[in-house]
Protein backbone atom coordinates (compact mmCIF):
# COMPACT_ATOMS: atom_id res chain seq x y z
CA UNK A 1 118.16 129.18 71.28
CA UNK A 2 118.32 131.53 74.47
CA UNK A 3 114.16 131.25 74.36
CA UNK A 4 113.92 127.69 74.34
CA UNK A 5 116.95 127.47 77.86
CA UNK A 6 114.58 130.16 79.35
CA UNK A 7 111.64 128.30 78.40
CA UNK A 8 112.67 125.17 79.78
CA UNK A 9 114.41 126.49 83.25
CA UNK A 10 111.08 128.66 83.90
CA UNK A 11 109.19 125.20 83.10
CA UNK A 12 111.44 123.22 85.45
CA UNK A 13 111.21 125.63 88.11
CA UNK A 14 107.92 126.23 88.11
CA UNK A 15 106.74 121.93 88.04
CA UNK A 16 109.53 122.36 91.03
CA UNK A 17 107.27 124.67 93.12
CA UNK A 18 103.83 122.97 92.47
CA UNK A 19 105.57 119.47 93.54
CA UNK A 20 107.01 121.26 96.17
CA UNK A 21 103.62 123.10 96.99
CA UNK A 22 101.64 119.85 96.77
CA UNK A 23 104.02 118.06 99.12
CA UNK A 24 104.02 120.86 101.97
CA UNK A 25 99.53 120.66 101.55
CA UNK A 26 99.56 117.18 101.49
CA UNK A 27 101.65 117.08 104.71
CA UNK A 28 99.57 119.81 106.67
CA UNK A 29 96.32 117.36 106.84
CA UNK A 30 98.65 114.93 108.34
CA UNK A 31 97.79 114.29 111.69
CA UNK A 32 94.10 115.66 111.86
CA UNK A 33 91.03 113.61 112.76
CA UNK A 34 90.07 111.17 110.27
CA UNK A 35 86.07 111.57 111.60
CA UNK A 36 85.01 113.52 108.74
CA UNK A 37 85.39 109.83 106.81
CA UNK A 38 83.20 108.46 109.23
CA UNK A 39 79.75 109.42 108.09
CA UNK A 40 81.06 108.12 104.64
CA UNK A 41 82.84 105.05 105.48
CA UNK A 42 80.90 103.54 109.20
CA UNK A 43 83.39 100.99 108.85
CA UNK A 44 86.57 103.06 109.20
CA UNK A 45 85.66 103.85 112.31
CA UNK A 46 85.62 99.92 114.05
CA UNK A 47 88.47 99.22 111.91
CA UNK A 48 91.60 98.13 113.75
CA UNK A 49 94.92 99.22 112.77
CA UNK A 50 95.87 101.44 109.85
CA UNK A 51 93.31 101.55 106.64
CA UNK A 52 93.84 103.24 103.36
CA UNK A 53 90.84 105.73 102.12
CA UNK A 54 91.74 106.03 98.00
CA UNK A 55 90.28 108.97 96.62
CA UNK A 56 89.57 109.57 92.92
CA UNK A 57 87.54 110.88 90.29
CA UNK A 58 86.02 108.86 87.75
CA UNK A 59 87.45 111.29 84.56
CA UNK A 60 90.81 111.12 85.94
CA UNK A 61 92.91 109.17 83.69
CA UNK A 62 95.13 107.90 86.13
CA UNK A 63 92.67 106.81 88.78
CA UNK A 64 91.34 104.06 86.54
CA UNK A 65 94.60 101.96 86.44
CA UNK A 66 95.19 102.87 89.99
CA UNK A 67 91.65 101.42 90.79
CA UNK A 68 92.50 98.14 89.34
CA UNK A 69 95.72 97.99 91.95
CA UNK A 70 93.30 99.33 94.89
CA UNK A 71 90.76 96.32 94.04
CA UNK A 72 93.92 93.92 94.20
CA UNK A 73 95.07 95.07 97.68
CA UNK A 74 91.45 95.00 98.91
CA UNK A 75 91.03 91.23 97.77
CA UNK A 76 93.59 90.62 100.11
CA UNK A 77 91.70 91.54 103.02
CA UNK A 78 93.17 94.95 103.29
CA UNK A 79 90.68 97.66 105.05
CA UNK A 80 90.38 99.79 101.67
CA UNK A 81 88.04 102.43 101.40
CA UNK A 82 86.78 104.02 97.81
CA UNK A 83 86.20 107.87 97.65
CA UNK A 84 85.08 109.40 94.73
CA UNK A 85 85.50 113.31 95.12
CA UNK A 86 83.26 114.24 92.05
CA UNK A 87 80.18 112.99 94.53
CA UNK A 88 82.03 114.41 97.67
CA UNK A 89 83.26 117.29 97.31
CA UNK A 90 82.91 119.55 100.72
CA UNK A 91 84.37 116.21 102.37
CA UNK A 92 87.21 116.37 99.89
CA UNK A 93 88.17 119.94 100.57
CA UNK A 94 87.50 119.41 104.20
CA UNK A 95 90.25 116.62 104.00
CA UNK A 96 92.50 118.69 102.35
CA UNK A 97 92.66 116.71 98.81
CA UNK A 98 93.78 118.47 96.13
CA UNK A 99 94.80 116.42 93.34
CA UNK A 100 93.75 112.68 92.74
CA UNK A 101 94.69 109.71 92.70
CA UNK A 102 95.34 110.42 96.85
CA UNK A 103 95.93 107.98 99.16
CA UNK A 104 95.01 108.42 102.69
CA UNK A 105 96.43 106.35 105.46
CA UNK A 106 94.33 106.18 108.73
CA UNK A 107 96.42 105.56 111.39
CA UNK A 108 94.86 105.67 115.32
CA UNK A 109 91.77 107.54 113.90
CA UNK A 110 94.17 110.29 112.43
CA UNK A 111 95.20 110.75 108.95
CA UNK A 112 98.73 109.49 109.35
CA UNK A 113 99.73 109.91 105.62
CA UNK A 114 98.67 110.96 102.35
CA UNK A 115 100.62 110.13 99.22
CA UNK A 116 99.63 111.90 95.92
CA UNK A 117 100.31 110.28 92.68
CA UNK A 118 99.72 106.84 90.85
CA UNK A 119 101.08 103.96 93.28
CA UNK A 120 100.76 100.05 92.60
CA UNK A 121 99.56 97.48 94.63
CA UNK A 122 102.62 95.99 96.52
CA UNK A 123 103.04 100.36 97.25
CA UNK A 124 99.70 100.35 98.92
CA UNK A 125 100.23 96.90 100.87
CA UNK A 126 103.79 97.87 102.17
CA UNK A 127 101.79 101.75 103.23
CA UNK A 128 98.96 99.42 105.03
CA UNK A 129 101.25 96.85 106.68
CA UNK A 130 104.31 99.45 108.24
C-alpha cells in the first residue's frame, strides 16, 4: 500500500512541475515580436486589432476537435490564422511552442498571450474580443 501513496504523490508532483514548467515557457514568449509569423501569415501583419495564430500538428489527437472550434470562430469573421508545426518547425521553436494545441494571441504586433491546451470556440472568441 505504501508503494502505490508514493507512486501517486511522486506522479502528482511531478504533472505539478511540468504544468508549472509549461506555464512559466509559455509566459516568457509573451510580449516578443510577432514578425517571425509574418513571412507565414502576410495577413497578420495589416490585420487590425488582436488575431489568434492556432498552432497544431496534424497527429495530435486533440488538435483535430480543436480545429473544428477554430473553423467556427473563423466563420465569424475572426482574424484566425492556421499553423501546422510538423511543416514549420524552426518557426515553431523560434516562437517558443512547445506543446500543441497553442493558441497565440497577437496583440499590437506582439504576442500578447499564449494559452496551451484544448479550448472551445466561445474560449477563443472571448480571447479575440477582450
Amino acid at each position: 500500500m505504501n508503494l502505490l501513496i508514493y507512486t501517486v504523490i511522486g506522479l502528482a508532483v511531478t504533472w505539478a512541475l511540468y504544468s508549472t514548467y509549461m506555464y512559466i515557457a509559455t509566459r516568457a514568449s509573451e510580449g516578443r515580436p510577432a514578425e517571425p509569423l509574418y513571412a507565414q501569415f502576410p495577413a497578420l501583419a495589416k490585420t487590425r486589432g488582436k488575431a489568434l495564430v492556432y498552432c497544431f500538428s496534424p497527429g495530435c489527437g486533440p488538435c483535430r476537435p480543436m480545429s473544428t472550434e477554430v473553423d467556427i470562430v473563423a466563420a465569424t469573421g475572426a482574424a484566425v490564422f492556421k499553423l501546422d508545426i510538423s511543416k514549420h518547425p524552426a518557426l515553431s521553436r523560434e516562437l517558443g511552442i512547445r506543446a500543441v494545441p497553442t493558441l497565440i494571441v497577437i496583440e499590437e504586433r506582439v504576442i500578447g498571450r499564449m494559452v496551451l491546451g484544448v479550448k472551445n470556440a466561445s474560449y477563443m472568441k472571448q480571447l479575440n474580443d477582450s
